[in-house]
Protein backbone atom coordinates (compact mmCIF):
# COMPACT_ATOMS: atom_id res chain seq x y z
CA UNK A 1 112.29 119.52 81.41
CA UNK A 2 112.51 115.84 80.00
CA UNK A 3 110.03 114.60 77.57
CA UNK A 4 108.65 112.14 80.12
CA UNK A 5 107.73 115.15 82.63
CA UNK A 6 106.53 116.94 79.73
CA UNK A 7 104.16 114.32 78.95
CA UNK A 8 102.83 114.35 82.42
CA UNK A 9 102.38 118.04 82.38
CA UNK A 10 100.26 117.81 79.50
CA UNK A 11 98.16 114.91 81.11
CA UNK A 12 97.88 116.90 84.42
CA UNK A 13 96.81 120.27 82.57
CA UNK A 14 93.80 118.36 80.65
CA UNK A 15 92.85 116.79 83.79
CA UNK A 16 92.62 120.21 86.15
CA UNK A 17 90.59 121.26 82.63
CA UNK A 18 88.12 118.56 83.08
CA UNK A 19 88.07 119.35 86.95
CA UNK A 20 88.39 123.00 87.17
CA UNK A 21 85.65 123.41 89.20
CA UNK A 22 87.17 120.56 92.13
CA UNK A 23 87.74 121.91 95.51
CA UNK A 24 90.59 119.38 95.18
CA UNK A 25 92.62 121.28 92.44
CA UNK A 26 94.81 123.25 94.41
CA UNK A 27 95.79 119.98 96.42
CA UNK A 28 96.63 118.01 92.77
CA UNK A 29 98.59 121.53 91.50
CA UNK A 30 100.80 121.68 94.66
CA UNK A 31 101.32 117.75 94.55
CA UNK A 32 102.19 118.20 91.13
CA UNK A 33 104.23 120.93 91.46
CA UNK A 34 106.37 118.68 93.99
CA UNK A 35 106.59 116.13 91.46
CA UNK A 36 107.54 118.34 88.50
CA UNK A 37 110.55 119.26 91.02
CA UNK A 38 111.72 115.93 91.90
CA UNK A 39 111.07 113.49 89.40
CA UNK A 40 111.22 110.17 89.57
CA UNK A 41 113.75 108.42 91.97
CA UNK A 42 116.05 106.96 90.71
CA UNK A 43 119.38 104.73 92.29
CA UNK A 44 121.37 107.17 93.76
CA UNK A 45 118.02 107.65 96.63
CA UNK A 46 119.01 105.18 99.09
CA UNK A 47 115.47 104.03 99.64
CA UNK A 48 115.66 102.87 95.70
CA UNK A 49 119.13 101.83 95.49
CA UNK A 50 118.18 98.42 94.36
CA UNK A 51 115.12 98.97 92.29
CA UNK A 52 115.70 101.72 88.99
CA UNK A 53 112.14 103.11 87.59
CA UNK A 54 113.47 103.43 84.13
CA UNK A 55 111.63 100.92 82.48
CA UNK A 56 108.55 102.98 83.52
CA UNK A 57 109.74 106.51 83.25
CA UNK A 58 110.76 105.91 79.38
CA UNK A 59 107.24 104.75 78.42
CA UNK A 60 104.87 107.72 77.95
CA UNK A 61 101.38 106.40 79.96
CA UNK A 62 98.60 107.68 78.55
CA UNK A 63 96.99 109.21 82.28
CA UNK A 64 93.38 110.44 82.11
CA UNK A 65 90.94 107.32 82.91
CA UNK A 66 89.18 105.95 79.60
CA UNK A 67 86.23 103.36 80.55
CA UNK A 68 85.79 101.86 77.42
CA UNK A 69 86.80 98.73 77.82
CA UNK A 70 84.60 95.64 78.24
CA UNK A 71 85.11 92.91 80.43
CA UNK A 72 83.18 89.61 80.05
CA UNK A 73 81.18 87.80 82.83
CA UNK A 74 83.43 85.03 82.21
CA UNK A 75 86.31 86.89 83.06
CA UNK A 76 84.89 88.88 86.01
CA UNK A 77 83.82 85.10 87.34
CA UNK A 78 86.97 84.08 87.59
CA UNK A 79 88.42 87.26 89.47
CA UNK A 80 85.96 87.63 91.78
CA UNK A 81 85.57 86.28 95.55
CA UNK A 82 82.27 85.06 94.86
CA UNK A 83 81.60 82.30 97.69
CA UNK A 84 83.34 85.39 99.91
CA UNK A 85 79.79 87.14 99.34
CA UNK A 86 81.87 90.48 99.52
CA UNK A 87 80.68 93.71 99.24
CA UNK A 88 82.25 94.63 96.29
CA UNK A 89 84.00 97.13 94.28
CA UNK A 90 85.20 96.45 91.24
CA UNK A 91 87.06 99.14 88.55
CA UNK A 92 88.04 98.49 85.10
CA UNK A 93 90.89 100.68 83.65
CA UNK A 94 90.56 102.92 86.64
CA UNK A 95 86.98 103.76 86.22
CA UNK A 96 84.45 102.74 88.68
CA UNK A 97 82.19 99.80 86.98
CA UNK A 98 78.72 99.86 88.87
CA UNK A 99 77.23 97.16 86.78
CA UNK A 100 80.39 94.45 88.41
CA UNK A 101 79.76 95.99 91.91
CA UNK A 102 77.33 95.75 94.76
CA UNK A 103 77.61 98.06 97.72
CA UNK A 104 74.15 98.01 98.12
CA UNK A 105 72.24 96.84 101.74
CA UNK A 106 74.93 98.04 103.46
CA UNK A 107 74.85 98.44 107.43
CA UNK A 108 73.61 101.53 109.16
CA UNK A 109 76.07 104.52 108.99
CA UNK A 110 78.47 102.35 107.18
CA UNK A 111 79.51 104.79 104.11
CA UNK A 112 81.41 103.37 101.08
CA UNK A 113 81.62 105.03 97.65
CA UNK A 114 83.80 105.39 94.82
CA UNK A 115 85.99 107.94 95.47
CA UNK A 116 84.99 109.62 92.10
CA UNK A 117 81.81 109.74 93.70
CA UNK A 118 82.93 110.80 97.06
CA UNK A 119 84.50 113.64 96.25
CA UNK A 120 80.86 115.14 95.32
CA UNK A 121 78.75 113.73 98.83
CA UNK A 122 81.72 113.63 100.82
CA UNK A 123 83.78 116.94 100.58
CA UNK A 124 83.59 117.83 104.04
CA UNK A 125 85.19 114.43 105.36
CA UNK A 126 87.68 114.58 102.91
CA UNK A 127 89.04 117.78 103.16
CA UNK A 128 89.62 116.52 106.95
CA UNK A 129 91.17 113.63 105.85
CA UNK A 130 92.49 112.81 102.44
CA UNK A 131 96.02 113.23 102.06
CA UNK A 132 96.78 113.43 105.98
CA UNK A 133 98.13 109.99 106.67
CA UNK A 134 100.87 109.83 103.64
CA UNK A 135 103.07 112.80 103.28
CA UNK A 136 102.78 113.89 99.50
CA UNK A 137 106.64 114.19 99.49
CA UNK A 138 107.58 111.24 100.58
CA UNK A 139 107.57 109.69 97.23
CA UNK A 140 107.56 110.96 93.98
CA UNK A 141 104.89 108.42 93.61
CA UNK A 142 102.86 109.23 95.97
CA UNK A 143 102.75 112.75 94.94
CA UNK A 144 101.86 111.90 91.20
CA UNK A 145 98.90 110.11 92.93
CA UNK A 146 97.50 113.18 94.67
CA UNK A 147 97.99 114.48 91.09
CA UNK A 148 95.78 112.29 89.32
CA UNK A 149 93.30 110.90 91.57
CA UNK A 150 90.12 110.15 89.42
CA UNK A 151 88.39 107.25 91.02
CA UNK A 152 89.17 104.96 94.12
CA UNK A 153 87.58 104.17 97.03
CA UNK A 154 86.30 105.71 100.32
CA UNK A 155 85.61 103.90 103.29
CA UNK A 156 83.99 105.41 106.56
CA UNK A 157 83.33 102.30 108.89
CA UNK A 158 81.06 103.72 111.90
CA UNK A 159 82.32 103.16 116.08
CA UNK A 160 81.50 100.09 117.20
CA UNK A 161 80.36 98.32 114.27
CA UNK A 162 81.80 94.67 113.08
CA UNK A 163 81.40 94.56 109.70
CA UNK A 164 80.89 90.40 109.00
CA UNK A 165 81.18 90.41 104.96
CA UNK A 166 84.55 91.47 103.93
CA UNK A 167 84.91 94.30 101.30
CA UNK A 168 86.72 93.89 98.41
CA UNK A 169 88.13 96.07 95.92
CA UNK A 170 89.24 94.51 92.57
CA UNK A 171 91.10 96.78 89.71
CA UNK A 172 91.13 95.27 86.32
CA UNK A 173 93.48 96.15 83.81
CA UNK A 174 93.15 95.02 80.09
CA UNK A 175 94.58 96.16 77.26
CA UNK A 176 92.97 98.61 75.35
CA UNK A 177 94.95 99.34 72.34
CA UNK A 178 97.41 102.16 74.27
CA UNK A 179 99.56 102.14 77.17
CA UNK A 180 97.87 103.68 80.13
CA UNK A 181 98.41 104.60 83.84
CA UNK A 182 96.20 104.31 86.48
CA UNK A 183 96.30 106.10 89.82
CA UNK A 184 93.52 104.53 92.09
CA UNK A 185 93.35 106.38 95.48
CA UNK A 186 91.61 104.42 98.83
CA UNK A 187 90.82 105.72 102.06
CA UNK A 188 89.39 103.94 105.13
CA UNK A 189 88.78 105.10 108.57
CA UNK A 190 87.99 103.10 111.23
CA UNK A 191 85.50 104.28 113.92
CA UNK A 192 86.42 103.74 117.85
CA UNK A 193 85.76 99.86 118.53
CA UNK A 194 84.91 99.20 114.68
CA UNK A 195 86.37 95.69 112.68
CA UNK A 196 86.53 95.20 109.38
CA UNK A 197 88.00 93.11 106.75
CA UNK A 198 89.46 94.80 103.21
CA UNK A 199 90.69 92.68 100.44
CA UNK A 200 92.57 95.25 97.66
CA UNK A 201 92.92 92.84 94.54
CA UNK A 202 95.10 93.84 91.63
CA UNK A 203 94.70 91.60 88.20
CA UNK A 204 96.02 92.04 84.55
CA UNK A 205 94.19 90.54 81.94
CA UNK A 206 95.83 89.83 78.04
CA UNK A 207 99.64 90.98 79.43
CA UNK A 208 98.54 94.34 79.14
CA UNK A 209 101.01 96.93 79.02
CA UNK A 210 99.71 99.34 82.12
CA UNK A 211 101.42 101.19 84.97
CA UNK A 212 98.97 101.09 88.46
CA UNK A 213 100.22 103.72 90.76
CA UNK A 214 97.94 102.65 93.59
CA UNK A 215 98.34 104.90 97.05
CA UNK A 216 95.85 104.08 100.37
CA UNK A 217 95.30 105.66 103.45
CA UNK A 218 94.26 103.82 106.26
CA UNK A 219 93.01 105.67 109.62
CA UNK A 220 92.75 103.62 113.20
CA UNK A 221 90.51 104.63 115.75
CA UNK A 222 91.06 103.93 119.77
CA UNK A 223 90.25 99.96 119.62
CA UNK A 224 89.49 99.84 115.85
CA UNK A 225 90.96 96.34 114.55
CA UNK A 226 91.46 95.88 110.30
CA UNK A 227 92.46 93.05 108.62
CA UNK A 228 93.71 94.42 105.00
CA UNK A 229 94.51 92.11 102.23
CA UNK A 230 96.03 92.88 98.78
CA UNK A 231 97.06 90.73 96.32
CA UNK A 232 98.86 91.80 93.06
CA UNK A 233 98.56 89.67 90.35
CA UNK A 234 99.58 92.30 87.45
CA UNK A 235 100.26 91.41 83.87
CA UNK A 236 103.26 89.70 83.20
CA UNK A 237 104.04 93.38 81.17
CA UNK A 238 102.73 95.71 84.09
CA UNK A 239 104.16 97.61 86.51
CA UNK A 240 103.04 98.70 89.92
CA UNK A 241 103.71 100.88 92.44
CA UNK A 242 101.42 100.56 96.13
CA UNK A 243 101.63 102.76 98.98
CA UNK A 244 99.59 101.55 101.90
CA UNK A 245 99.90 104.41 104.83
CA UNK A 246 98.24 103.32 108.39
CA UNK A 247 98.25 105.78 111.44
CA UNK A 248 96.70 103.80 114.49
CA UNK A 249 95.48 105.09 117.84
CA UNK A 250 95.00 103.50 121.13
CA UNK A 251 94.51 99.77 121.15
CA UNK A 252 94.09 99.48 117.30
CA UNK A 253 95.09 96.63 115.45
CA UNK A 254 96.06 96.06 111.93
CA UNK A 255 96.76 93.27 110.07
CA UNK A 256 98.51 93.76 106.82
CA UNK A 257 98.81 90.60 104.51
CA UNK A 258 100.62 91.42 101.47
CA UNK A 259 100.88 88.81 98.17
CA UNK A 260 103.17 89.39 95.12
CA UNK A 261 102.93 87.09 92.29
CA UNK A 262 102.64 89.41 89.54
CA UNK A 263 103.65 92.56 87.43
CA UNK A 264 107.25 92.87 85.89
CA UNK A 265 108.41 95.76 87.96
CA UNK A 266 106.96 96.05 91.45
CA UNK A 267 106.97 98.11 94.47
CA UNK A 268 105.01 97.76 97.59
CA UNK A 269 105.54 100.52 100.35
CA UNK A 270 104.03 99.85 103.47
CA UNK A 271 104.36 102.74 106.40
CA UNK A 272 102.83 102.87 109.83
CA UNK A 273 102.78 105.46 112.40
CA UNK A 274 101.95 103.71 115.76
CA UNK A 275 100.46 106.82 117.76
CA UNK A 276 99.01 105.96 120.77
CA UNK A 277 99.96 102.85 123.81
CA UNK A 278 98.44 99.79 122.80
CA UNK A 279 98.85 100.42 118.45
CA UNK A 280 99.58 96.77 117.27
CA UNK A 281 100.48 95.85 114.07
CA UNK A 282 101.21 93.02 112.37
CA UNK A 283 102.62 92.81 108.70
CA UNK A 284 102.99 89.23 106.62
CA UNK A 285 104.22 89.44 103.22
CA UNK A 286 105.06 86.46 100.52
CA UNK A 287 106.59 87.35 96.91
CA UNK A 288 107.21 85.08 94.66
CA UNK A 289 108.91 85.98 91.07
CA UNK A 290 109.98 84.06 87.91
CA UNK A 291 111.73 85.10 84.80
CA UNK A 292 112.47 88.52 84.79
CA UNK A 293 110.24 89.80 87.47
CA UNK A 294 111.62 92.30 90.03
CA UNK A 295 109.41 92.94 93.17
CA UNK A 296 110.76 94.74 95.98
CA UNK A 297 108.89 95.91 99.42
CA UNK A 298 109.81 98.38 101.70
CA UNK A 299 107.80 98.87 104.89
CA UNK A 300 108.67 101.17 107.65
CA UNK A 301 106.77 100.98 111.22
CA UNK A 302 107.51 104.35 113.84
CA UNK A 303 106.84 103.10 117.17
CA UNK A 304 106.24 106.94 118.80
CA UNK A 305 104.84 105.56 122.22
CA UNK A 306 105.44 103.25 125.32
CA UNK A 307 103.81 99.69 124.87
CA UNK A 308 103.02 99.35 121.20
CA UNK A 309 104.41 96.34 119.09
CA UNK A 310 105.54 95.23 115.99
CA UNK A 311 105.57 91.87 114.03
CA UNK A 312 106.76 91.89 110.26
CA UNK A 313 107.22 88.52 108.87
CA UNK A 314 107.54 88.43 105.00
CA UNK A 315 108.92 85.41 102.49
CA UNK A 316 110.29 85.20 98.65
CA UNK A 317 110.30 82.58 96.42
CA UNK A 318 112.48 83.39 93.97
CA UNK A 319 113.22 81.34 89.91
CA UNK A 320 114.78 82.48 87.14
CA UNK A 321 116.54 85.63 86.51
CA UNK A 322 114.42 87.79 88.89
CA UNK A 323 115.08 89.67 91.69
CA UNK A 324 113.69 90.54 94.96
CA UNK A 325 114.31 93.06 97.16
CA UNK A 326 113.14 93.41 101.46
CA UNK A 327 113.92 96.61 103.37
CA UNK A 328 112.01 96.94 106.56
CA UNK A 329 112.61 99.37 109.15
CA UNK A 330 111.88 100.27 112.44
CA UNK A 331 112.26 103.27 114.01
CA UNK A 332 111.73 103.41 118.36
CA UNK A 333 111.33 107.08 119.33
CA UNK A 334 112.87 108.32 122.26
CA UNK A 335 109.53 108.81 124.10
CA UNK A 336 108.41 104.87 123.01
CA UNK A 337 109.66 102.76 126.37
CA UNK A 338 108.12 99.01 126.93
CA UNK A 339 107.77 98.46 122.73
CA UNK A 340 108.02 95.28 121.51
CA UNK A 341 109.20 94.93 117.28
CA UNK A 342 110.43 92.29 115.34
CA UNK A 343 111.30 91.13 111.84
CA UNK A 344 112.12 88.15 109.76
CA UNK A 345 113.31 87.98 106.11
CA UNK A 346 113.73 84.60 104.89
CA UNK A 347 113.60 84.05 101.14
CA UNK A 348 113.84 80.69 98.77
CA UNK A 349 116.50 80.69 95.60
CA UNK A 350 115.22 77.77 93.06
CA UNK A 351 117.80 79.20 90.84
CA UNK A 352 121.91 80.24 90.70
CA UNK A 353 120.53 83.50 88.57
CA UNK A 354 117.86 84.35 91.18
CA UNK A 355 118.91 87.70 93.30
CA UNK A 356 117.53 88.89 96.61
CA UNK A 357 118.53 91.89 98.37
CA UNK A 358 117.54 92.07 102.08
CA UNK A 359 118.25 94.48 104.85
CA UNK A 360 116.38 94.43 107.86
CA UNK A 361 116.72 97.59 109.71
CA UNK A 362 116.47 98.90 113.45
CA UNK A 363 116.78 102.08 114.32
CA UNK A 364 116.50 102.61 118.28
CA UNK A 365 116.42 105.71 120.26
CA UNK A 366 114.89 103.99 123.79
CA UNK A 367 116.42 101.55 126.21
CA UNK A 368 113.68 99.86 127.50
CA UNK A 369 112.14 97.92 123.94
CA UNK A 370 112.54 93.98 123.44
CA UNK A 371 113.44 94.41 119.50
CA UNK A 372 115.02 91.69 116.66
CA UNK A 373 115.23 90.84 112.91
CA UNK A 374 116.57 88.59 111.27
CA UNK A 375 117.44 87.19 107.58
CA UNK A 376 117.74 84.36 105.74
CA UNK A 377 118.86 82.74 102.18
CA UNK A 378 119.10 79.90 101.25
CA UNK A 379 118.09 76.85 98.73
CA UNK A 380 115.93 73.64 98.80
CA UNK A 381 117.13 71.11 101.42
CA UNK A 382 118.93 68.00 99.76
CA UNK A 383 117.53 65.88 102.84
CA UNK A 384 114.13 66.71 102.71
CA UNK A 385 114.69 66.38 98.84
CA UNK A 386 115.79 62.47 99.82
CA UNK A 387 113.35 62.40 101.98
CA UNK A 388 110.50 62.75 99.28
CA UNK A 389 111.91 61.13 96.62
CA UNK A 390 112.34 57.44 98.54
CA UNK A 391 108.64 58.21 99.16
CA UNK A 392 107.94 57.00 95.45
CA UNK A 393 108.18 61.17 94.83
CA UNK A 394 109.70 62.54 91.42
CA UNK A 395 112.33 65.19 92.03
CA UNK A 396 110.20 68.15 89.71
CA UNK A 397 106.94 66.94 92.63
CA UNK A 398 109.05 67.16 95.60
CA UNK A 399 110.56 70.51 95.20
CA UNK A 400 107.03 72.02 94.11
CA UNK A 401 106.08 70.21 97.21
CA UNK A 402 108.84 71.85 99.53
CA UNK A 403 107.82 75.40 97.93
CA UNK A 404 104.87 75.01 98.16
CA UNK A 405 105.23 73.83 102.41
CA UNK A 406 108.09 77.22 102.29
CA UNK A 407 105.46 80.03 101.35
CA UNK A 408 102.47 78.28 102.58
CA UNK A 409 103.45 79.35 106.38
CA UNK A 410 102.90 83.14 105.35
CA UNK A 411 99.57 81.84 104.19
CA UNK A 412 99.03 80.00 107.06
CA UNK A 413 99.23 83.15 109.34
CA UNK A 414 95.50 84.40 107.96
CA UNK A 415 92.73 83.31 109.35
CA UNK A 416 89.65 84.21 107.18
CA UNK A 417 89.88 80.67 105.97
CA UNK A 418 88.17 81.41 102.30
CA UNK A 419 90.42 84.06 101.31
CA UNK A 420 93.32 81.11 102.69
CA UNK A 421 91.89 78.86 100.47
CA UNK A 422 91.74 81.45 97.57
CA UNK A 423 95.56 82.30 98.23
CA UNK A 424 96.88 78.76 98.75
CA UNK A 425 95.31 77.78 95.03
CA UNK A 426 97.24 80.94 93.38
CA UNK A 427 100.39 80.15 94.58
CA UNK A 428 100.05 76.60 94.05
CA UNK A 429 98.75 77.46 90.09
CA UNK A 430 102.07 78.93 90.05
CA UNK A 431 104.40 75.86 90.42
CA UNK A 432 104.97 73.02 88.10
CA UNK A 433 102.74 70.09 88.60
CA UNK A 434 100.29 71.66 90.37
CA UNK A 435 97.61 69.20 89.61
CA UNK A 436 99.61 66.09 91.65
CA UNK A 437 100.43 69.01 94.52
CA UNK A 438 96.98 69.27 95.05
CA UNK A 439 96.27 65.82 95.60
CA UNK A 440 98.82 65.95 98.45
CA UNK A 441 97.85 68.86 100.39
């Protein structure tokens, strides 16, 4: 056993000591237990061939939640969706903050808690449901997760209910003298005929030097539509790893709108089972990296039935030395006739030392499916370049301006216009001259 595992073992035994009395514990020992056994992943596992863990498995993450650290108002002002008027949820460090959050006045039946709290007024819906729309072995991850769930979120959004304010869940991580890890666990069913709208919001504050390992289970019922947002904007010295696991009945809908601008190591797994006729989903991704960064997202979709469809359409912008990584697959069972999937890759090199690695994937065991993907790299256009500059345009302006117009169609695909608006300053904040882009669009 390597130091690093040892470490963890040590963590994991002074958690079950704190929660020894958890009807949970035998679920975190045999996750555990599957982690101890596999490790973490490293290069030689196709599904991480391009991205190596290293940088976080040599740093020894300090795991058990510690809530002592303060964040200002001024801080939590500028985080916050405030003109959103969200129901909120905000955690600092992994631990729940009640005095940032307001899930008070909620609708009838509509149940949302902290998971730390869930886990004492919600056992019986959990033990139904926790843990039974990822498979713990799928990822070492994952599995370390189900280990060290301490706080999160639970969601239980009642049939037939349209939920007008959009909940959002913001985790905060600031430095607090030690490295730490954070394992922040969400789950959300939908109700037959329900709608909602999740925002999951990810922010580093002082380059921290933190490791989120954030895993959420999303549950469709017949006709339930979600929109689900998250954007990670991590420490420039964080890493993260997301899992975001949907199974979807009849007629569901999700919407799955995923922003990277953050974080120095990043991983974003996105899996859907598509269950029943009818399961739509629709998955829009944008990562943009500078320096050093490395973000790479995987997302899988199973089509297991006739007349359910697929749409993945993610976009990089990449500078510097960093590297991105795409690998989206689709897999049509033999029983799914009449589906409908595609995928696009395209991604943006503003630099000869940028690196993207892309692979699009189909795997197809019907005959009767309209399926494509595609993939794209490429550069700045000289002619559209031209084009700006006789305009009276300087050249640093016009290719901001051309980035800007490149990752602002992902953006453009969401249609809760405030949390466009919120999105379209970020990634303009991130380009040079961003004061004289905003005067033009």
């Amino acid at each position: 056993m390597n130091k690093t595992i040892r470490h963890y073992l040590a963590d994991f035994k002074q958690l079950q000591n704190i929660k020894k009395d958890d009807w949970f514990s035998k679920q975190r020992q045999s996750a555990f237990n599957i982690f101890q056994e596999s490790g973490f992943p490293s290069t030689r596992k196709e599904n991480w061939k391009y991205t190596d863990v290293k940088p976080i498995t040599k740093k020894l993450f300090s795991n058990i939640t510690n809530s002592n650290v303060v964040i200002s108002d001024n801080e939590i002002d500028a985080i916050l969706f405030k003109e959103l008027e969200c129901i909120e949820l905000v955690f600092v460090n992994g631990a729940y903050s009640e005095k940032y959050s307001n899930i008070k006045n909620l609708p009838n039946k509509l149940t949302i808690r902290n998971m730390a709290n869930a886990f004492v007024n919600d056992e019986d819906f959990l033990k139904k449901h926790l843990s039974q729309y990822v498979n713990d072995d799928s990822s070492s991850f994952v599995t370390l997760n189900t280990a060290f769930i301490q706080d999160g979120v639970y969601i239980n959004v009642p049939s037939d209910l349209t939920l007008e304010r959009p909940i959002s869940i913001t985790y905060i991580s600031k430095d607090n003298s030690n490295i730490f890890a954070t394992h922040p666990r969400n789950l959300i069913f939908m109700g037959e005929n329900s709608k909602a709208t999740i925002i999951e919001n990810y922010i580093g504050i002082d380059d921290a030097n933190y490791f989120t390992n954030a895993v959420t289970e999303t549950s469709l019922s017949q006709g339930a539509s979600l929109k689900h947002y998250k954007i990670q904007q991590e420490s420039s010295n964080a890493f993260h790893i997301g899992s975001l696991n949907t199974s979807q009945n009849k007629d569901s809908r999700f919407e799955s709108h995923s922003i990277s601008i953050g974080g120095a190591l990043v991983r974003n797994d996105i899996n859907a089972r598509l269950n029943k006729e009818g399961a739509e989903i629709m998955m829009n991704g944008l990562y943009m990296t500078d320096n050093a960064q490395h973000i790479d997202n995987h997302t899988r979709v199973d089509h297991f039935k006739p007349y359910t469809q697929s749409n993945q359409n993610y976009r990089g912008v990449l500078n510097g030395k960093s590297r991105g990584v795409f690998n989206g697959k689709v897999v049509v069972h033999p029983q799914a006739q009449k589906i409908e999937a595609y995928q696009n890759n395209a991604n943006l090199l503003l630099s000869d030392d940028a690196e993207i690695d892309t692979k699009p994937e189909l795997e197809i065991y019907a005959d009767d499916v309209k399926c494509n993907h595609g993939a794209t790299i490429g550069q700045l256009d000289n002619d559209m370049l031209f084009y700006l500059r006789s305009r009276a345009i300087d050249e640093q302006t016009a290719r901001s301006l051309l980035t800007y117009a490149f990752a602002d169609e992902i953006i453009n695909n969401i249609s809760f216009q405030s949390i466009k608006n919120k999105l379209e300053h970020l990634i303009i904040g991130r380009l040079p001259d961003s004061s004289l882009i905003r005067e033009y669009v």
